[in-house]
C-alpha atoms as a PDB file:
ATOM      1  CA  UNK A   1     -10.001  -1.252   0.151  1.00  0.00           C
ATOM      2  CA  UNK A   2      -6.259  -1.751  -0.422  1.00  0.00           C
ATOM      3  CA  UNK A   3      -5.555  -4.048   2.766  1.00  0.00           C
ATOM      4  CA  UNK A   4      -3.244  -6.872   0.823  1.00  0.00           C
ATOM      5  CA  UNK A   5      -0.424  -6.308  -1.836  1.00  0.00           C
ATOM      6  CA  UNK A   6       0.822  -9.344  -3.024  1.00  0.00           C
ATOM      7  CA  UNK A   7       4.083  -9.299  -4.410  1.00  0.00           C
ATOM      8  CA  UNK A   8       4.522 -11.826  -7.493  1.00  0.00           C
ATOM      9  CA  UNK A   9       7.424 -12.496  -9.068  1.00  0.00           C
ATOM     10  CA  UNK A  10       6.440 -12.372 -13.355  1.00  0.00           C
ATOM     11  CA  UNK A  11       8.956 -14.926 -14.119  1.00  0.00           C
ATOM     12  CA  UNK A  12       7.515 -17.581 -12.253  1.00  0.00           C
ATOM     13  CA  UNK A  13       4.367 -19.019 -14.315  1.00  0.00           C
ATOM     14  CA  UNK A  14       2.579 -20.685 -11.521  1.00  0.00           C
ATOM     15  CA  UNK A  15       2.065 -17.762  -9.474  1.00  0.00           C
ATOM     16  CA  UNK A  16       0.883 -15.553 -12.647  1.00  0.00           C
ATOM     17  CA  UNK A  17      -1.589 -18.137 -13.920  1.00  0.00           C
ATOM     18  CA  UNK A  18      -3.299 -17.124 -10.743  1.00  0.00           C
ATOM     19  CA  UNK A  19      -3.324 -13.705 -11.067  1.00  0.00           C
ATOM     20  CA  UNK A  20      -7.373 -13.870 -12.168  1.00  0.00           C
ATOM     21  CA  UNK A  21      -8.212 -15.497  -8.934  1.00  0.00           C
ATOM     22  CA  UNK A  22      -6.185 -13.963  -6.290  1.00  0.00           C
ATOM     23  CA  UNK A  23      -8.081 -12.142  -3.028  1.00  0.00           C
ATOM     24  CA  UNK A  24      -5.132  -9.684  -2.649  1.00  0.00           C
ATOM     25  CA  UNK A  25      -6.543  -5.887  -2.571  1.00  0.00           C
ATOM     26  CA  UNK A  26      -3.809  -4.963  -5.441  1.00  0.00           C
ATOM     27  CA  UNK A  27      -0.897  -6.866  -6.467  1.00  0.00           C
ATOM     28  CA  UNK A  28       2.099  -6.279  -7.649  1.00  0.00           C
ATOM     29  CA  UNK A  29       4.911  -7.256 -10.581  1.00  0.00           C
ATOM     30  CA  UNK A  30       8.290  -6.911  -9.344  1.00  0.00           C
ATOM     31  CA  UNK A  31      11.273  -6.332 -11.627  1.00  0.00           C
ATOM     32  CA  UNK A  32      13.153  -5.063  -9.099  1.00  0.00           C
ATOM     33  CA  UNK A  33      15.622  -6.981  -6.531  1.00  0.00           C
ATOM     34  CA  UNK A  34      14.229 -10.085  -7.067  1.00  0.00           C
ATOM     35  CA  UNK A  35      14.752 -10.538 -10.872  1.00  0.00           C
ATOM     36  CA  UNK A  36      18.339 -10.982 -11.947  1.00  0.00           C
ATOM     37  CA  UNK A  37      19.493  -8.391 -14.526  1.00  0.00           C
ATOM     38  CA  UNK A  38      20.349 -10.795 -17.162  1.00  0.00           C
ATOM     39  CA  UNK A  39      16.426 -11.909 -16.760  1.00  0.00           C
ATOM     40  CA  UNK A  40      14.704  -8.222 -16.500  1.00  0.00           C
ATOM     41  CA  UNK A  41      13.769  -7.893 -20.210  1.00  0.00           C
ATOM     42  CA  UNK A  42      12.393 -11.312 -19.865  1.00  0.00           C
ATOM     43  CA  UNK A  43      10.221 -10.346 -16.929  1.00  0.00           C
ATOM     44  CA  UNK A  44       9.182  -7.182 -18.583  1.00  0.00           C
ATOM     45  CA  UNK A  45       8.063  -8.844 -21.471  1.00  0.00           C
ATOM     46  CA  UNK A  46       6.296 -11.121 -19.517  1.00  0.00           C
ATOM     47  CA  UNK A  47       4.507  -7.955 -17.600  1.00  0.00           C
ATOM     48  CA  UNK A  48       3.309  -7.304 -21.088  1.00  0.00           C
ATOM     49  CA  UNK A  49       2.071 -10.256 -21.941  1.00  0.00           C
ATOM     50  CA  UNK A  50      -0.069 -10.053 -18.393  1.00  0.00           C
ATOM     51  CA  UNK A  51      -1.256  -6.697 -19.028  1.00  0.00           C
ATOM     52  CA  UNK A  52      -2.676  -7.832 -22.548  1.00  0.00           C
ATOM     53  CA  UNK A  53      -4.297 -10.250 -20.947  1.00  0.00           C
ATOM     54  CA  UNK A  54      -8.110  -9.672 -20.820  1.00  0.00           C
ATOM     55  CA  UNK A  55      -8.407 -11.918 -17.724  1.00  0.00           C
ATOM     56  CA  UNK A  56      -5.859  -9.604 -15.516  1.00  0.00           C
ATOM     57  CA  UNK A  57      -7.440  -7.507 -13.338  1.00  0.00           C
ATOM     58  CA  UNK A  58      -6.103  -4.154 -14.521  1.00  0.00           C
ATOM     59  CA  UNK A  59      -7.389  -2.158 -11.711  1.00  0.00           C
ATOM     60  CA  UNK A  60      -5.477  -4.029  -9.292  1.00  0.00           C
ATOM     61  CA  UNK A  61      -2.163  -4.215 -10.736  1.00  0.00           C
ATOM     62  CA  UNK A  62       0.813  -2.276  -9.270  1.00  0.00           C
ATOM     63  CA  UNK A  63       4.316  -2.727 -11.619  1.00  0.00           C
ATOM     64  CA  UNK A  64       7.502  -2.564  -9.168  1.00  0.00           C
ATOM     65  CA  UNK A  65       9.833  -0.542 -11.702  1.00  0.00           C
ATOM     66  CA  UNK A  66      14.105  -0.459 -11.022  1.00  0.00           C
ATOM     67  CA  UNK A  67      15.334   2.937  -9.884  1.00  0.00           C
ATOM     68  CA  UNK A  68      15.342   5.607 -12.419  1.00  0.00           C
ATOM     69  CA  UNK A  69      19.122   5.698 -13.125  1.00  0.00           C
ATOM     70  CA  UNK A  70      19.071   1.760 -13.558  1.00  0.00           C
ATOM     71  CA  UNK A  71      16.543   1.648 -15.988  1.00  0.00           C
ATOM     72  CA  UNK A  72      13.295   2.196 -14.500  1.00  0.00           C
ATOM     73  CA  UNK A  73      13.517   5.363 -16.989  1.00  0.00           C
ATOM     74  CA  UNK A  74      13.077   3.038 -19.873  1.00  0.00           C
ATOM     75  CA  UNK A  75      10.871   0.050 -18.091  1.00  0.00           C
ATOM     76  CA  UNK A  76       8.353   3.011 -17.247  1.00  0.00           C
ATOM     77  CA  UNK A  77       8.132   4.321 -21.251  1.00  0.00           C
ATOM     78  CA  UNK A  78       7.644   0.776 -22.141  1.00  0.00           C
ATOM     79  CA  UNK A  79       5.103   0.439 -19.488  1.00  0.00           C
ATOM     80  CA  UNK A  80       3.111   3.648 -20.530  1.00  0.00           C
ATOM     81  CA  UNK A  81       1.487   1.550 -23.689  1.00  0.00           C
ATOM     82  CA  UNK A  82      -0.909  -0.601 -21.540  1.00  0.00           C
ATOM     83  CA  UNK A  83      -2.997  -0.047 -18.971  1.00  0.00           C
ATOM     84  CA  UNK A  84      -2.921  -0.724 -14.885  1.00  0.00           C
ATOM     85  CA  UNK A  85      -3.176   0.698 -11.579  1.00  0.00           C
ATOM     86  CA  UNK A  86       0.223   1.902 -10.579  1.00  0.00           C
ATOM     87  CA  UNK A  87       4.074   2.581 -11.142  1.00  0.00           C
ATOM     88  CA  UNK A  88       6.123   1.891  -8.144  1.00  0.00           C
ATOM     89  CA  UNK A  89       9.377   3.523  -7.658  1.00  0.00           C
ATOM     90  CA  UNK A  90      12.087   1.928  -5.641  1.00  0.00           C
ATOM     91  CA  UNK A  91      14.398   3.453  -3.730  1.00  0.00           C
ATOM     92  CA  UNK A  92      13.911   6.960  -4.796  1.00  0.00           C
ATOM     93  CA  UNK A  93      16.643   9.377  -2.633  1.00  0.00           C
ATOM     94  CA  UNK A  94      15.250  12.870  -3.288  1.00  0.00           C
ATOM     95  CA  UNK A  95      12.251  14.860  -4.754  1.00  0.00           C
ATOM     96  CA  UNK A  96      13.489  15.529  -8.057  1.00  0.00           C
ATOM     97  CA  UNK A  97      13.038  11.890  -8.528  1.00  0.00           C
ATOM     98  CA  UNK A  98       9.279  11.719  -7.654  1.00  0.00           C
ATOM     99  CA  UNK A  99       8.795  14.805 -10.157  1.00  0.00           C
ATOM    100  CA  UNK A 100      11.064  13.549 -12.646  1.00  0.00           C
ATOM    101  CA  UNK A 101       9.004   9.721 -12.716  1.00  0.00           C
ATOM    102  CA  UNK A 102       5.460  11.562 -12.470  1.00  0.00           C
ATOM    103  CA  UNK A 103       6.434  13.382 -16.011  1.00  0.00           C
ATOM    104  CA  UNK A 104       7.355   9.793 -17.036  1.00  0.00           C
ATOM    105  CA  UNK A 105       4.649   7.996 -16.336  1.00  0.00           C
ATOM    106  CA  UNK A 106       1.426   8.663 -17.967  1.00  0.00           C
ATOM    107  CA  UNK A 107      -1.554  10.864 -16.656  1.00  0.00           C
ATOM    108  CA  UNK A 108      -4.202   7.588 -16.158  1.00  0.00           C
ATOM    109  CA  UNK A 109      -1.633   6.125 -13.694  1.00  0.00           C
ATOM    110  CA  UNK A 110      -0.523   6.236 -10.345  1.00  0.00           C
ATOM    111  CA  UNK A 111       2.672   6.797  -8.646  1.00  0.00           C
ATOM    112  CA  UNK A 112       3.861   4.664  -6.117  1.00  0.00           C
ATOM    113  CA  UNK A 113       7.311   4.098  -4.129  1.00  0.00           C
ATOM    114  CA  UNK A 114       9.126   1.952  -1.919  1.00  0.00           C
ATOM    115  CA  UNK A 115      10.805   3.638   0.803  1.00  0.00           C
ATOM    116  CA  UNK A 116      13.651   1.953   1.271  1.00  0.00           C
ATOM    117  CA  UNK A 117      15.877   4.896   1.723  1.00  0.00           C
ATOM    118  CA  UNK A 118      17.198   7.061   4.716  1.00  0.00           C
ATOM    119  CA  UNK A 119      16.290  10.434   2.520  1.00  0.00           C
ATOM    120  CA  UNK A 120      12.849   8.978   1.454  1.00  0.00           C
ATOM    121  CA  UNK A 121      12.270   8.074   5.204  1.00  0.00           C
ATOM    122  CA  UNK A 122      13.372  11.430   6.837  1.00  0.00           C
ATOM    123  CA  UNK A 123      11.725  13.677   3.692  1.00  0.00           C
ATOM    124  CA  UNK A 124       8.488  11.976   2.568  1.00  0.00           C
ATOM    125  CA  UNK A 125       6.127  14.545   3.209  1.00  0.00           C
ATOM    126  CA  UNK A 126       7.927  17.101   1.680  1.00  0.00           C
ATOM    127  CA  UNK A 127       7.399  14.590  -1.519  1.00  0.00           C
ATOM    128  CA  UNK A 128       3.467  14.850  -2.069  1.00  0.00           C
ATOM    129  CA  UNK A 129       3.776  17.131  -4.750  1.00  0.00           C
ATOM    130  CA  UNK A 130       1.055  15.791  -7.053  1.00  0.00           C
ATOM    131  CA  UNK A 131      -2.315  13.960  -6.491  1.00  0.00           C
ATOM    132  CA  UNK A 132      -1.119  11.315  -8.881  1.00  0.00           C
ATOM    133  CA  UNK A 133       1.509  10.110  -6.157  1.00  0.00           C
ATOM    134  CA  UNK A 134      -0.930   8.265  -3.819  1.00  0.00           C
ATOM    135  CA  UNK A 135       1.023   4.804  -1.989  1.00  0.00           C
ATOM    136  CA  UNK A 136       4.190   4.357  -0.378  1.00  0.00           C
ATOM    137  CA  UNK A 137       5.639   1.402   1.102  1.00  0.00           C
ATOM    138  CA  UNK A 138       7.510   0.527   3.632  1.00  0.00           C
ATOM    139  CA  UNK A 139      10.490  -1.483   2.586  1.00  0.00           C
ATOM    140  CA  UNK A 140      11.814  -2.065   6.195  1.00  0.00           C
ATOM    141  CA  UNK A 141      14.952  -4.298   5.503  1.00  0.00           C
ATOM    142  CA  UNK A 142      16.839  -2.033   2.925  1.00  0.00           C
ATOM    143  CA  UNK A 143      15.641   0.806   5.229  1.00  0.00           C
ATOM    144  CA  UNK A 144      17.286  -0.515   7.972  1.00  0.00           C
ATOM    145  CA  UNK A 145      19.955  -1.290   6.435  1.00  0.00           C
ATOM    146  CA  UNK A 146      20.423   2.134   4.582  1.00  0.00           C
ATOM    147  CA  UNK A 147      19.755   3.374   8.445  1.00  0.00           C
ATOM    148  CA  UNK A 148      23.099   1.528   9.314  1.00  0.00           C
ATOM    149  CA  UNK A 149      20.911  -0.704  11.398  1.00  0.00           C
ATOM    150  CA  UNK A 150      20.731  -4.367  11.907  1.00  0.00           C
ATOM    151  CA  UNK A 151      18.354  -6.639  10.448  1.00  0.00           C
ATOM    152  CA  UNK A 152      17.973  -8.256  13.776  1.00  0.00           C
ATOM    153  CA  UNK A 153      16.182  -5.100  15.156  1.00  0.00           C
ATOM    154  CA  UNK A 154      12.802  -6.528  13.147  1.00  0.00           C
ATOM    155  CA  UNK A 155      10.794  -7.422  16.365  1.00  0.00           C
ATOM    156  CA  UNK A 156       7.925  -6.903  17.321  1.00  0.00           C
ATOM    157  CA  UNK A 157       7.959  -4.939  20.528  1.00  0.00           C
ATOM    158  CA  UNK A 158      11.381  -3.600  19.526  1.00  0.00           C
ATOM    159  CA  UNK A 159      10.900   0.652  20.095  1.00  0.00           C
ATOM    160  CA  UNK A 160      13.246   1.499  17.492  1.00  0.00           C
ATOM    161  CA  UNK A 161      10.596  -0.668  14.962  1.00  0.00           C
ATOM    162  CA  UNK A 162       7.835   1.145  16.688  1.00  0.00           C
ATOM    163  CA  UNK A 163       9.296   4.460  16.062  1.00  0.00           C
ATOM    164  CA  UNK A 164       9.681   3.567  12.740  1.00  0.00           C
ATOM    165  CA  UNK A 165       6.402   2.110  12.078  1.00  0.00           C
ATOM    166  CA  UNK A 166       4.773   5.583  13.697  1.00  0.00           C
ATOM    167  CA  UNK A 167       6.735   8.456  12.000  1.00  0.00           C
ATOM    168  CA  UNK A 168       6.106   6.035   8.402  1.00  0.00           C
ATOM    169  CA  UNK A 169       2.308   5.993   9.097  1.00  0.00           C
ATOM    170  CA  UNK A 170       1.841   9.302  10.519  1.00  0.00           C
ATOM    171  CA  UNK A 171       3.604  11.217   7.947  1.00  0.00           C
ATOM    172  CA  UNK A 172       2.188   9.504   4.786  1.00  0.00           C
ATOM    173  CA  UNK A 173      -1.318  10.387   6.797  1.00  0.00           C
ATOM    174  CA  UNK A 174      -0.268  13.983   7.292  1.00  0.00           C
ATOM    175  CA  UNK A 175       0.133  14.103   3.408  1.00  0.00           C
ATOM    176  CA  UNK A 176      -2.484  11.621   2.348  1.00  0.00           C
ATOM    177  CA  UNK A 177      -0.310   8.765   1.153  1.00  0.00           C
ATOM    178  CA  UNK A 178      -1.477   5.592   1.882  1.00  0.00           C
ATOM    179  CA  UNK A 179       1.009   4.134   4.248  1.00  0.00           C
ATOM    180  CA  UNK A 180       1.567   0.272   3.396  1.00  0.00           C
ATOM    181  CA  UNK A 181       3.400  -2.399   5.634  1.00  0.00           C
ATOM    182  CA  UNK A 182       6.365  -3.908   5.141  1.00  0.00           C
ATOM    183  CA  UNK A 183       6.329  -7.670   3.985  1.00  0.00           C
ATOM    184  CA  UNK A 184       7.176 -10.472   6.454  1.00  0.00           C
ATOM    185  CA  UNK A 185       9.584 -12.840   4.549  1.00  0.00           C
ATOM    186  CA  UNK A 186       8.970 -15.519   6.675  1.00  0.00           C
ATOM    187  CA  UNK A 187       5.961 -16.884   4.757  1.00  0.00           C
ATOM    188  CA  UNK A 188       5.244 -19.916   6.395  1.00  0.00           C
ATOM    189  CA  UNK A 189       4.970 -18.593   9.880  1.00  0.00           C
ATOM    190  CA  UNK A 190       1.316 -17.185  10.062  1.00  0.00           C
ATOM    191  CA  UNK A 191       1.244 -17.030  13.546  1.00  0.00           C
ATOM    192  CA  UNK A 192       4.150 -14.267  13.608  1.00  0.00           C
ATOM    193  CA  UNK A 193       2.179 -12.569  11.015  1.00  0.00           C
ATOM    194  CA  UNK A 194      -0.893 -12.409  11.998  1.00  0.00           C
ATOM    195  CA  UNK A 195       0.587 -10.757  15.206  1.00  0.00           C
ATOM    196  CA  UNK A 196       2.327  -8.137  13.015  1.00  0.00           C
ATOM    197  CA  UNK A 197      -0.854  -7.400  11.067  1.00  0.00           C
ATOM    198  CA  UNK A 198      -2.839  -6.706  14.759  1.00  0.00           C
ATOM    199  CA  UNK A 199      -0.209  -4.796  15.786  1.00  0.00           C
ATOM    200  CA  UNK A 200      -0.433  -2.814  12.904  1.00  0.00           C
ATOM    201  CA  UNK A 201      -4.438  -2.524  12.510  1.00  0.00           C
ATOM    202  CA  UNK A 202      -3.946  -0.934  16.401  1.00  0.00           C
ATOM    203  CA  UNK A 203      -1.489   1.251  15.300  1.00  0.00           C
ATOM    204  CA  UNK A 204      -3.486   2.933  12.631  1.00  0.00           C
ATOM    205  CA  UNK A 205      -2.404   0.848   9.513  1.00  0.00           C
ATOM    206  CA  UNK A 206      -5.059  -0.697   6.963  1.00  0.00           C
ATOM    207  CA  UNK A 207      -2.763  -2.065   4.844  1.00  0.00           C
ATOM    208  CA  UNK A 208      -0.353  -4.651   4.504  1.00  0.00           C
ATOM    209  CA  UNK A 209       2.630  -6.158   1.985  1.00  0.00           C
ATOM    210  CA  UNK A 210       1.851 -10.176   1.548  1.00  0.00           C
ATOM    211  CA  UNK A 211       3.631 -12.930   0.053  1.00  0.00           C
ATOM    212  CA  UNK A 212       1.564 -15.486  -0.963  1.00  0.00           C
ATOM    213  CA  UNK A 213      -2.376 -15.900  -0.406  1.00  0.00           C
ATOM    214  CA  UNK A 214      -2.179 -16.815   2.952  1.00  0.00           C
ATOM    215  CA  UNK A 215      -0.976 -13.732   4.198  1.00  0.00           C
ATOM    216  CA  UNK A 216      -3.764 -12.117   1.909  1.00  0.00           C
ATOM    217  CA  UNK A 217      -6.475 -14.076   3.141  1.00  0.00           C
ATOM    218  CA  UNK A 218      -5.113 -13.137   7.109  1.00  0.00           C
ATOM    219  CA  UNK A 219      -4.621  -9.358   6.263  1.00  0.00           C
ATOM    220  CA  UNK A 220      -7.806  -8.999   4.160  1.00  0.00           C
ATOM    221  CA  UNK A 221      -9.288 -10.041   7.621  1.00  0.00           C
ATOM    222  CA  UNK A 222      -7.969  -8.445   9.667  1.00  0.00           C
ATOM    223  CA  UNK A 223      -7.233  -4.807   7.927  1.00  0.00           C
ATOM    224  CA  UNK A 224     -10.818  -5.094   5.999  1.00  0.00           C
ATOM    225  CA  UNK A 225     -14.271  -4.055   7.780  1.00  0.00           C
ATOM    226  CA  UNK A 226     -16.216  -5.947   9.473  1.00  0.00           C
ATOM    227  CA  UNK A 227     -19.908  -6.119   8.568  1.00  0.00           C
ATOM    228  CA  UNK A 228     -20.823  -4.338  12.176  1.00  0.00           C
ATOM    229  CA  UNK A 229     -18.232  -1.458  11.629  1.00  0.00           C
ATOM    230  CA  UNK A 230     -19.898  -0.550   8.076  1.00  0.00           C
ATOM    231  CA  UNK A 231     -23.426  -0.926   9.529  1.00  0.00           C
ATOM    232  CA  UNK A 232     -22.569   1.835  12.747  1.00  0.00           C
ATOM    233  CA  UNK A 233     -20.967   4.005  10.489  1.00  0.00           C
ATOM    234  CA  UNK A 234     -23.366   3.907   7.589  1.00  0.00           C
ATOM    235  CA  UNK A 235     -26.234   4.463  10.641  1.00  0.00           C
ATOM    236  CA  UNK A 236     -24.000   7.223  12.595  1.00  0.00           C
ATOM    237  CA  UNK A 237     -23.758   9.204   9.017  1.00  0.00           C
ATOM    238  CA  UNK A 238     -27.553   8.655   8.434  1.00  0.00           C
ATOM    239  CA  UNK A 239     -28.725   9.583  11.930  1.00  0.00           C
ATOM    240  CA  UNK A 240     -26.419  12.639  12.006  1.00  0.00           C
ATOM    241  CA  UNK A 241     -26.970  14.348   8.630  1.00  0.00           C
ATOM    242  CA  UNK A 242     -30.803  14.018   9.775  1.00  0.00           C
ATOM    243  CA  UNK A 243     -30.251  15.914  12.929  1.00  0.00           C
ATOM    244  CA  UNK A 244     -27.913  18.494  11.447  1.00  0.00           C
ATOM    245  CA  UNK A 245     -30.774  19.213   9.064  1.00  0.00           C
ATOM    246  CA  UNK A 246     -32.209  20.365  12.023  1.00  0.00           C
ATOM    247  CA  UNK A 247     -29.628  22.031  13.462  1.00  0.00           C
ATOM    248  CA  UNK A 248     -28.664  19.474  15.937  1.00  0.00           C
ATOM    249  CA  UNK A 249     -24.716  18.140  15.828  1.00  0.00           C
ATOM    250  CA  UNK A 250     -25.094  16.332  19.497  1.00  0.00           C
ATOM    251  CA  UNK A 251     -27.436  14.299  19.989  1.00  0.00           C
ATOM    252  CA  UNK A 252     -28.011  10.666  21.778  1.00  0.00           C
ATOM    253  CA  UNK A 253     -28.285   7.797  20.033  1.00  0.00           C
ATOM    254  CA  UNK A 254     -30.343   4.856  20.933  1.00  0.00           C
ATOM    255  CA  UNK A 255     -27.854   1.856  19.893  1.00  0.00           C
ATOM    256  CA  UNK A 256     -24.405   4.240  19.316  1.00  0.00           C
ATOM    257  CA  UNK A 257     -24.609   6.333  22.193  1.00  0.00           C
ATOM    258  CA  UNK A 258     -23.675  10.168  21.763  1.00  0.00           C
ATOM    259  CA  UNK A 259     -23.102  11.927  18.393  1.00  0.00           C
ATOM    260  CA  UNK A 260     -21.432  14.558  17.218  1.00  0.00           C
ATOM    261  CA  UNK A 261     -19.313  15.766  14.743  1.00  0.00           C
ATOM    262  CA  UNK A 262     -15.838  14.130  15.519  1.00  0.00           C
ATOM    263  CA  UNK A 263     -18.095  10.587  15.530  1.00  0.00           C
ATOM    264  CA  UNK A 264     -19.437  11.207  11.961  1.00  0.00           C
ATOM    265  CA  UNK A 265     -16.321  12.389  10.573  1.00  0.00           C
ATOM    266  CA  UNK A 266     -14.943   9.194  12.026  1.00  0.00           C
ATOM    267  CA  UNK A 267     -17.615   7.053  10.076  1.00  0.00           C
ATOM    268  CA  UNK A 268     -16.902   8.758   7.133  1.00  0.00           C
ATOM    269  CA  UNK A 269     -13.490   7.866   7.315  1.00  0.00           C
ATOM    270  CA  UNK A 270     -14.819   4.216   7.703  1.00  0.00           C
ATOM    271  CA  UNK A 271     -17.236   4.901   4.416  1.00  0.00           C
ATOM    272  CA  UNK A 272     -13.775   6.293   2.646  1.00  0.00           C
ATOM    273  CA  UNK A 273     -12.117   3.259   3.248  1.00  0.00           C
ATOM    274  CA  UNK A 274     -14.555   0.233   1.976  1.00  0.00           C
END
């Protein structure tokens, strides 16, 4: 499942000695906004030096590139000699830039983006133009402000957050992105993100932008599966492939109740997602 992203910053050696032992679902290497430009080389380097590492987890490693016409061009072609999950593109403005990065970056890796942008928000599913570009997410503070829209608006409860939240999720879903959260910068106040992550889960997410490992540890528990949701939808599938064998899609259930082919295709879903 890809319930956490942790965001780590590769100049700072503390947090990447700890790459080997982090929970987080995926993580990823920024050398975007938060690295200075006289320091990007340095982080990128650094990114190497972690990818060449035979303890890094390659399979969960995500590299947060600079926008194509500030040298994410050239950070991606170094990139493309190791190894890793994911590319992912920020603030990308039009189409031609998610074609022009997925001839960039190589075939065994994935493209990701942050939308952070007013075009990227209004156009995304117009975007899906290659299996290879599977994640977007939701950079909610640039957005806003590239929306002309006050930072002040992040509230929970607030309806122009909601509609944002819902036309992000719903049209990555219609296009089979997975839609990813925005991060909550304030790290220390678990309370106020622990709300944000239920609100989320109920609103269709299963997957959430962390900084540090206690926002990990609360969204791996809270977007992951519970034990009881993987046993009914392993014993839903089970129960109605048996009956359909037969020719029966509706049938009663002794523990789950009634079956039929909406329920199993919502198990599946559960199965797709563990």
């Amino acid at each position: 499942m890809h319930s956490s992203n942790m965001m780590l910053n590769p100049l700072k050696s503390k947090h990447i000695e700890k790459i080997p032992t982090l929970k987080a679902s995926k993580i990823t290497l920024n050398l975007e906004d938060a690295i200075a430009p006289s320091r990007k080389k340095e982080a990128l380097l650094n990114i190497a030096k972690i990818l060449q590492d035979p303890n890094t987890p390659k399979d969960k490693i995500i590299v947060r590139v600079n926008p194509l016409n500030e040298g994410g061009k050239e950070e991606i072609e170094f990139l493309n000699k190791f190894n890793f999950n994911a590319i992912r593109l920020s603030k990308p403005t039009s189409k031609a830039q998610i074609k022009e990065a997925l001839n960039l970056i190589k075939s065994s890796i994935e493209l990701h983006i942050s939308l952070e942008t007013k075009e990227a928000f209004y156009n995304i599913r117009d975007w899906k133009i290659d299996k290879r570009f599977t994640t977007a997410n939701l950079g909610i503070l640039d957005l806003l402000n590239s929306l002309n829209l006050p930072q002040s608006l992040l509230q929970i409860n607030n309806p122009t957050i909601d509609y944002i939240l819902s036309k992000f999720l719903l049209d990555c879903k219609s296009v089979n992105l997975l839609p990813v959260s925005f991060m909550y910068q304030e790290y220390n106040n678990l309370e106020e993100f622990t709300k944000w992550c239920e609100k989320e889960k109920l609103m269709g997410f299963n997957a959430k932008a962390c900084m540090g490992p206690k926002q990990v540890e609360i969204a791996n528990k809270i977007f992951g599966k519970s034990k009881e949701e993987i046993k009914r939808a392993k014993e839903i599938k089970k129960a109605f492939e048996a009956n359909s064998a037969k020719g029966e899609n509706g049938f009663m259930h002794p523990e789950y109740g009634f079956i039929d082919e909406p329920i199993y295709k919502d198990a599946l879903l559960i199965l797709e997602e563990i």
